[in-house]
N, C-alpha and C. Protein backbone atom coordinates (compact mmCIF):
# COMPACT_ATOMS: atom_id res chain seq x y z
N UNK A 1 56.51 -19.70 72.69
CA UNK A 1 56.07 -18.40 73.14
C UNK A 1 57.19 -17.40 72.86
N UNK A 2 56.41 -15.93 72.47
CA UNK A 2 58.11 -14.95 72.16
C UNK A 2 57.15 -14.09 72.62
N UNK A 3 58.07 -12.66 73.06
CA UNK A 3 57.73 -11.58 73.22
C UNK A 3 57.23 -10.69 72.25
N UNK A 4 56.30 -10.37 72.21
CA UNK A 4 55.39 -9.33 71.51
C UNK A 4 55.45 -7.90 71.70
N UNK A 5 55.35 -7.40 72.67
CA UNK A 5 55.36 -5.71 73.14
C UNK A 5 55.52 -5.75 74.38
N UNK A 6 56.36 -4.24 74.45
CA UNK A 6 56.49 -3.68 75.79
C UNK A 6 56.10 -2.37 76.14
N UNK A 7 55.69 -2.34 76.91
CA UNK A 7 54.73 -0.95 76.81
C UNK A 7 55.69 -0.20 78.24
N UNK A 8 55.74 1.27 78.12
CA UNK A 8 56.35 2.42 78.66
C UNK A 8 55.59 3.62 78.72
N UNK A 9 55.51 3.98 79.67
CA UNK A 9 54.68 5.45 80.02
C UNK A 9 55.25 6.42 78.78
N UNK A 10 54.34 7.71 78.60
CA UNK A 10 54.41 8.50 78.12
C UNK A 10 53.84 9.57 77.63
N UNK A 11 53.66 10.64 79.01
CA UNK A 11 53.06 11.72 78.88
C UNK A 11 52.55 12.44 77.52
N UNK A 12 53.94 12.76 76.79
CA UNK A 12 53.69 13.45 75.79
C UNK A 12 54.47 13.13 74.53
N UNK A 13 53.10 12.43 73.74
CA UNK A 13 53.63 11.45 72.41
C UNK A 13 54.20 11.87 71.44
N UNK A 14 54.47 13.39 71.15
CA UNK A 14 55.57 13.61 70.38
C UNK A 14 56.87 14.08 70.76
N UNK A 15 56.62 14.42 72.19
CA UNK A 15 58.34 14.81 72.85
C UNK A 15 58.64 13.15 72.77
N UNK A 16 58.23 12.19 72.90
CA UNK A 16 58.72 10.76 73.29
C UNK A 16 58.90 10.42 71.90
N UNK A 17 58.39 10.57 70.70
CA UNK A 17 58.22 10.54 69.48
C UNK A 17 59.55 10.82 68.91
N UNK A 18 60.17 12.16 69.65
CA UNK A 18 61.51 12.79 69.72
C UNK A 18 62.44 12.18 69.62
N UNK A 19 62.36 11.58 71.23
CA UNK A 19 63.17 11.08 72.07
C UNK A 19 63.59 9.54 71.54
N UNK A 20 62.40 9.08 71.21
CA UNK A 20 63.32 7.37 70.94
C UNK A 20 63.72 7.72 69.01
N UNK A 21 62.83 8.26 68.79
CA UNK A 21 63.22 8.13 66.86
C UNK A 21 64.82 8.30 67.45
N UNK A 22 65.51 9.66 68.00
CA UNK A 22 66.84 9.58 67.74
C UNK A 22 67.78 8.61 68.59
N UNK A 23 67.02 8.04 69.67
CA UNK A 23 67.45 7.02 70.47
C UNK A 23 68.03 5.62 69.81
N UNK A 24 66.42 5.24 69.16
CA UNK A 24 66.69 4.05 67.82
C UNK A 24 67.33 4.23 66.75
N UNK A 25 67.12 5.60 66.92
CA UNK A 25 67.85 5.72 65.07
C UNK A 25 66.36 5.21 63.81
N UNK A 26 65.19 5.27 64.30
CA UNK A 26 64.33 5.05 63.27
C UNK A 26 62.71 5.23 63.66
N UNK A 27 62.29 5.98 62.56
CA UNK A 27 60.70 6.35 63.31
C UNK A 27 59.51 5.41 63.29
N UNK A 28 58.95 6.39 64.38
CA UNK A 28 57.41 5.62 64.73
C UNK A 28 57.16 4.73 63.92
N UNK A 29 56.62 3.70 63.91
CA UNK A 29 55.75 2.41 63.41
C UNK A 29 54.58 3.14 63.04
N UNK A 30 53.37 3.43 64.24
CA UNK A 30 52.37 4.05 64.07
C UNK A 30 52.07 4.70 65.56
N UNK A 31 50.99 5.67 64.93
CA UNK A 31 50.76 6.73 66.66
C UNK A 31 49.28 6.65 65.88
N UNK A 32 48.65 5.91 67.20
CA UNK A 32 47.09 6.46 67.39
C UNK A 32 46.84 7.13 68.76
N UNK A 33 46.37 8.88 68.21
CA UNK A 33 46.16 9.85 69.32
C UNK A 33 45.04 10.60 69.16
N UNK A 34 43.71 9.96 69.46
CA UNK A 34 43.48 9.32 70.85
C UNK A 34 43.93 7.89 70.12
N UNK A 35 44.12 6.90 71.41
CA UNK A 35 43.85 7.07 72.10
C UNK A 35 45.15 7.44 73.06
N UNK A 36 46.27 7.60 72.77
CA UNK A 36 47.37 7.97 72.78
C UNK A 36 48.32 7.10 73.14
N UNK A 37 48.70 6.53 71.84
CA UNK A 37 49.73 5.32 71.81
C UNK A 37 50.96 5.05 70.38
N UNK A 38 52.17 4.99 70.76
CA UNK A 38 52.97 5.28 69.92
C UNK A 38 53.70 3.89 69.83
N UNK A 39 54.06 3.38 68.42
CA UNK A 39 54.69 2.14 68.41
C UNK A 39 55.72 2.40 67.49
N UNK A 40 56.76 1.55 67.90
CA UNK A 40 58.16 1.40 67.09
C UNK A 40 58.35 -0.29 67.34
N UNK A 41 58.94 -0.28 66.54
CA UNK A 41 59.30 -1.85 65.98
C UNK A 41 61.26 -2.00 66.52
N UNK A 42 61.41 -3.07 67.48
CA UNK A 42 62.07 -3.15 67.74
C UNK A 42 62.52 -4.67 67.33
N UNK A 43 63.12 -5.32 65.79
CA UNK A 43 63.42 -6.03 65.64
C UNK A 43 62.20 -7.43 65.86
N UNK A 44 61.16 -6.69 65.63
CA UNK A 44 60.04 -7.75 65.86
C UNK A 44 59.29 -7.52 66.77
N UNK A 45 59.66 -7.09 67.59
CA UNK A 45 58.91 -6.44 69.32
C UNK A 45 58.85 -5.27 69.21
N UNK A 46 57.29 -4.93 69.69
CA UNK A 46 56.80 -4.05 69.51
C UNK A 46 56.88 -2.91 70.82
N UNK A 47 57.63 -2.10 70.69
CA UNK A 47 58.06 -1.22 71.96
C UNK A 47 56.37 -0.08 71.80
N UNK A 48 55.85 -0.17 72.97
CA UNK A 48 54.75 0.92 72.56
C UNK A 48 54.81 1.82 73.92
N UNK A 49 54.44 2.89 73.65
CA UNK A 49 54.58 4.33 74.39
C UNK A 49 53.29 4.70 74.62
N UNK A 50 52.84 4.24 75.59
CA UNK A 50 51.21 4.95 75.96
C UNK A 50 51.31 5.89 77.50
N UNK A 51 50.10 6.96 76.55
CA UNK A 51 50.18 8.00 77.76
C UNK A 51 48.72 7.34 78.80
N UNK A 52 49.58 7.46 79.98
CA UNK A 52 48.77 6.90 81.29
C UNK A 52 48.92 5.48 81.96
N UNK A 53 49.93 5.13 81.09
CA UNK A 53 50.49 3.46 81.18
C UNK A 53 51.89 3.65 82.24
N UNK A 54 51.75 2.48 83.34
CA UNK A 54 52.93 2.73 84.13
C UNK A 54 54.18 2.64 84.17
N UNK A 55 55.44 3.08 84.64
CA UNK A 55 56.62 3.17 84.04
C UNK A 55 57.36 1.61 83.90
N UNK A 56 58.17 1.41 83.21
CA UNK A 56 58.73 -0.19 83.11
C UNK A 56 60.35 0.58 83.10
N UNK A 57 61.10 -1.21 83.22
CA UNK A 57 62.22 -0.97 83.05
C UNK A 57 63.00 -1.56 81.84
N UNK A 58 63.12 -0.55 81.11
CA UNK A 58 63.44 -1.69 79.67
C UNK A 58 64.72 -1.08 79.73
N UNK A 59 65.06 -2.31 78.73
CA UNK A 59 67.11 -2.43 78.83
C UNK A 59 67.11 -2.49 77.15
N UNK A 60 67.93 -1.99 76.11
CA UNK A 60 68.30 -1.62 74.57
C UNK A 60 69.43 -2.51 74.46
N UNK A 61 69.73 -3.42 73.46
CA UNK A 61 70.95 -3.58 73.26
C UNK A 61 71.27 -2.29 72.44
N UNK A 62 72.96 -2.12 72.39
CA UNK A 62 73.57 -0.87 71.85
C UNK A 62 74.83 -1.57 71.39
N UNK A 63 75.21 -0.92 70.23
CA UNK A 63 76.62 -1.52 69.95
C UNK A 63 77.89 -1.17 70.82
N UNK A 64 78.09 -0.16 71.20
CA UNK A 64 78.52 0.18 72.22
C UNK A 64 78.09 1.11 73.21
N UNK A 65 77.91 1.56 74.22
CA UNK A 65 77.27 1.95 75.08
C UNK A 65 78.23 3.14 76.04
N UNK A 66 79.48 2.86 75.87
CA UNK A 66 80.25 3.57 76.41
C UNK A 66 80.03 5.07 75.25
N UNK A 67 80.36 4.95 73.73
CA UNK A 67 80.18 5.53 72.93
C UNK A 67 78.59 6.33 72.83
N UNK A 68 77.89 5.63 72.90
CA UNK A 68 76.36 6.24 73.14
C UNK A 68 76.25 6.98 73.96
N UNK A 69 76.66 6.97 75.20
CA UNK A 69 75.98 7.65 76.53
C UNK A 69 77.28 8.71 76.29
N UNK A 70 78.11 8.84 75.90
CA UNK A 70 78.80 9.81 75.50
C UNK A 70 77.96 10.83 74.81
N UNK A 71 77.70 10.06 73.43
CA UNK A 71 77.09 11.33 72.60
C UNK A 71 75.41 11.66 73.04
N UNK A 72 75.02 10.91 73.90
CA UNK A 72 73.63 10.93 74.65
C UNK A 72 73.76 12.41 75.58
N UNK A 73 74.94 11.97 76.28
CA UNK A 73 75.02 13.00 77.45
C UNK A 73 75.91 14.64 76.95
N UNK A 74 76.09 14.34 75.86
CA UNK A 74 76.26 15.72 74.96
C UNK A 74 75.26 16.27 74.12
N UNK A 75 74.20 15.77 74.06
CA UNK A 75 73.01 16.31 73.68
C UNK A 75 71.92 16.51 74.56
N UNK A 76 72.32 16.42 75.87
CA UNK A 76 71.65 16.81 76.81
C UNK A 76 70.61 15.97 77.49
N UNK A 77 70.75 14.10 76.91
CA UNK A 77 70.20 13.43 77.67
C UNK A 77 70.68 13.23 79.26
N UNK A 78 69.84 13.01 80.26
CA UNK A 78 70.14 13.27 81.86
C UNK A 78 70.57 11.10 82.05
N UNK A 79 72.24 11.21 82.37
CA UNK A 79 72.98 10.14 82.52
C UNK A 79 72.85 9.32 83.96
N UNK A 80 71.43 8.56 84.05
CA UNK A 80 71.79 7.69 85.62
C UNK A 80 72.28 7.26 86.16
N UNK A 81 73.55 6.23 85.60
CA UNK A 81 74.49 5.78 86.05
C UNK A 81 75.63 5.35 84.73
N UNK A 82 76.42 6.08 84.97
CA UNK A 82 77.81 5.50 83.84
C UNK A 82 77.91 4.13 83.44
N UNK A 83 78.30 3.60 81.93
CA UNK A 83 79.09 2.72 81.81
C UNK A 83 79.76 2.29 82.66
N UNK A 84 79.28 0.76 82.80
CA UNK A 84 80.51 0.25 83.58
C UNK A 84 79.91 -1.22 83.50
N UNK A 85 81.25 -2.57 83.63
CA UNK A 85 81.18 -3.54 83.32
C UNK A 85 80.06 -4.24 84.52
N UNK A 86 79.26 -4.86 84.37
CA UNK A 86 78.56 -5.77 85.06
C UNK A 86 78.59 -7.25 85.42
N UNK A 87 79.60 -7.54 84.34
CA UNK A 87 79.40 -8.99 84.09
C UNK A 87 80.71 -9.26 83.23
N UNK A 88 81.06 -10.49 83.56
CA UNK A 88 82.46 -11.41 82.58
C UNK A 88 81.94 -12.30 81.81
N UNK A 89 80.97 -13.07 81.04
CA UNK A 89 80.94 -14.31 80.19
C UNK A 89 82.00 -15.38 80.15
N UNK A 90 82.26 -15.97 81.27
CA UNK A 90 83.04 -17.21 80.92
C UNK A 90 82.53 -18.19 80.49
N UNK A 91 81.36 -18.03 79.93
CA UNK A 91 80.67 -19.29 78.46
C UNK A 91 79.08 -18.55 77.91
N UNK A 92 79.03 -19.03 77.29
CA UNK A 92 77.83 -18.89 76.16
C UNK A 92 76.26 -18.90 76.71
N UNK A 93 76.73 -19.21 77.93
CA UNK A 93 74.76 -19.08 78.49
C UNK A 93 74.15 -17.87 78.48
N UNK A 94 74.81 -16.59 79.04
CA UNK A 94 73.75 -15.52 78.58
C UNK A 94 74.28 -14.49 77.57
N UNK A 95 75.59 -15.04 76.81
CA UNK A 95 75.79 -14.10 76.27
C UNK A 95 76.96 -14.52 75.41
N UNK A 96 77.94 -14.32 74.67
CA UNK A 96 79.05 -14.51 73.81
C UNK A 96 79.92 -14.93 75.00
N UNK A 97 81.09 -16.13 74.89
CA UNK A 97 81.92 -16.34 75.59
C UNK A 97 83.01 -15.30 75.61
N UNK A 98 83.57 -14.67 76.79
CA UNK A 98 84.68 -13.96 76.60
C UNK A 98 84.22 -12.48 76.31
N UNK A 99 83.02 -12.20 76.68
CA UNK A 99 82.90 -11.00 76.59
C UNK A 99 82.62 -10.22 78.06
N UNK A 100 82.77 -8.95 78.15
CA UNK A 100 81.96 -8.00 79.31
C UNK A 100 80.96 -7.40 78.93
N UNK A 101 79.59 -7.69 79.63
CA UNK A 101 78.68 -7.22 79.65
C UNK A 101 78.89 -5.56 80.26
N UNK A 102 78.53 -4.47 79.30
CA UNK A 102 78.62 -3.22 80.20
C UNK A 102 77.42 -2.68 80.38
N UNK A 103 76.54 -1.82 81.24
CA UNK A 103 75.42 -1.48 81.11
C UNK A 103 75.91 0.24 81.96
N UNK A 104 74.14 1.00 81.40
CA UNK A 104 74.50 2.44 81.82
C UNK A 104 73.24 2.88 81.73
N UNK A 105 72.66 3.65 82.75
CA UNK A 105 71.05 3.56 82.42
C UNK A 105 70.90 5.68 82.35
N UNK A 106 69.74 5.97 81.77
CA UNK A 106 69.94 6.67 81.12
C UNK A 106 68.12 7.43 81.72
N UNK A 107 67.86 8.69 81.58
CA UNK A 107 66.14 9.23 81.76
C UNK A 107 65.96 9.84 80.25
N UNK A 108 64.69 8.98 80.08
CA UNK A 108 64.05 9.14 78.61
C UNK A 108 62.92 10.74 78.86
N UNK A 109 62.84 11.04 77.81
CA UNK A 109 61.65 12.48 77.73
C UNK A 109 60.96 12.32 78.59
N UNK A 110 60.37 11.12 79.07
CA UNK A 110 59.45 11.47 80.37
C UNK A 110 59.42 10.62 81.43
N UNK A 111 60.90 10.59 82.11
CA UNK A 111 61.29 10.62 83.09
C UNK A 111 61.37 9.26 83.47
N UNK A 112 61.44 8.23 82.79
CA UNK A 112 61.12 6.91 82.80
C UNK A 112 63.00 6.55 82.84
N UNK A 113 63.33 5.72 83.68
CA UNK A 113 65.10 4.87 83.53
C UNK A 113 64.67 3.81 82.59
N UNK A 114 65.77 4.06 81.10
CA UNK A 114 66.12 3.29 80.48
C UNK A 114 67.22 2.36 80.45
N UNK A 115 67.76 1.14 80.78
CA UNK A 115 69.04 0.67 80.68
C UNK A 115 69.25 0.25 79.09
N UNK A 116 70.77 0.28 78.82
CA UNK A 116 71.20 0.37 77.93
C UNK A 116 72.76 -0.75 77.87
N UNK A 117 72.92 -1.71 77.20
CA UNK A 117 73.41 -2.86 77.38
C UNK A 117 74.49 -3.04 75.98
N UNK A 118 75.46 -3.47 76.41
CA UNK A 118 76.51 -3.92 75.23
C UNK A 118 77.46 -4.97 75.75
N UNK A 119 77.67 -6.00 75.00
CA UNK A 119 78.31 -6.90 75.40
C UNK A 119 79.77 -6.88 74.22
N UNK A 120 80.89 -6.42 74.71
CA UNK A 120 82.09 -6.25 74.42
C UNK A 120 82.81 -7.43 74.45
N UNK A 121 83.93 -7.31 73.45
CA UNK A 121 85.24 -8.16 73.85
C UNK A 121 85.84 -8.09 74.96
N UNK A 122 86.14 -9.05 75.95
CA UNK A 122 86.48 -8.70 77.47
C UNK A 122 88.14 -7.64 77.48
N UNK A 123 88.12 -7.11 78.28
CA UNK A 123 89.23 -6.16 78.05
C UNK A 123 90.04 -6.44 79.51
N UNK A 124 89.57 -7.63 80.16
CA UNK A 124 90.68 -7.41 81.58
C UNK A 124 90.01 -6.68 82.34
N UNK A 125 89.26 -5.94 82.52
CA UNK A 125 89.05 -4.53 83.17
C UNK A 125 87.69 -5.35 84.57
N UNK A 126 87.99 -5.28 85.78
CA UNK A 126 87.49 -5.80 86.97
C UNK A 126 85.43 -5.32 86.81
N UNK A 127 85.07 -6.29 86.58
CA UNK A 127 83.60 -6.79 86.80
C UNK A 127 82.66 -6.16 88.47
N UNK A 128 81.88 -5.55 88.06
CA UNK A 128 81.21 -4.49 89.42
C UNK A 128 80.18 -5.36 90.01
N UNK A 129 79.60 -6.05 89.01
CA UNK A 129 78.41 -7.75 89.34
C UNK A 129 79.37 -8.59 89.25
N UNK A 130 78.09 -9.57 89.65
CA UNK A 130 78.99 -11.17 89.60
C UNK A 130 79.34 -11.76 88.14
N UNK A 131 80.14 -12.98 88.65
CA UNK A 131 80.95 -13.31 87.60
C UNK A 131 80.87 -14.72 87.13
N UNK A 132 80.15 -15.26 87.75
CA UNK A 132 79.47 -16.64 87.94
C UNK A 132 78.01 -16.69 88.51
């Protein structure tokens, strides 16, 4: 079994159209409006944007995230909670050994919290979640 699609509210399919093309860095898949539904291809998974569909909580990997929500929050995306480490990897079960998980969640065009995830080379720097 794998994941197929995730579906996210979205009032208005070309402000959101906006909003993730420069988010992802790459446009729409396809938009059928009616019945008003927008798809992007996320590495195989199908992220879809329907208006009247209820809000979810989806999380992006990002290469870095500290760097993103920087240039996010200089273009006037609205910043929910800062970068900051969540997690240490002292082995390979959810993630690269030796890394910090950082996360920073972020409000998309229509008002929906996006989290936004990067798993770094550990830098020393004290873990805000658990660690085990």
């Amino acid at each position: 079994m794998r994941l197929i699609q995730i579906a996210q509210r979205a009032q208005d399919l070309d402000r959101a159209a906006q909003f993730y093309s420069a988010l992802l860095g790459t446009a729409p898949q396809a938009v059928f409006d009616p019945p008003g539904l927008l798809f992007f291809n996320l590495g195989g998974v199908r992220l879809l944007l329907e208006r009247g569909a209820p809000s979810s909580l989806i999380y992006l990997g990002v290469p870095d995230v500290r760097v993103l929500v920087g240039e996010l929050e200089d273009s006037g995306v609205e910043v929910v909670e800062a970068p900051h480490v969540i997690f240490s990897h002292a082995d390979s079960r959810l993630g690269p050994e030796g890394t910090d998980e950082w996360m920073a969640f972020i409000r998309d065009s229509e008002g929906n919290t996006v989290g936004l995830v990067s798993q770094l080379p550990g830098g020393g720097l004290p873990a805000t979640g658990a660690t085990e």
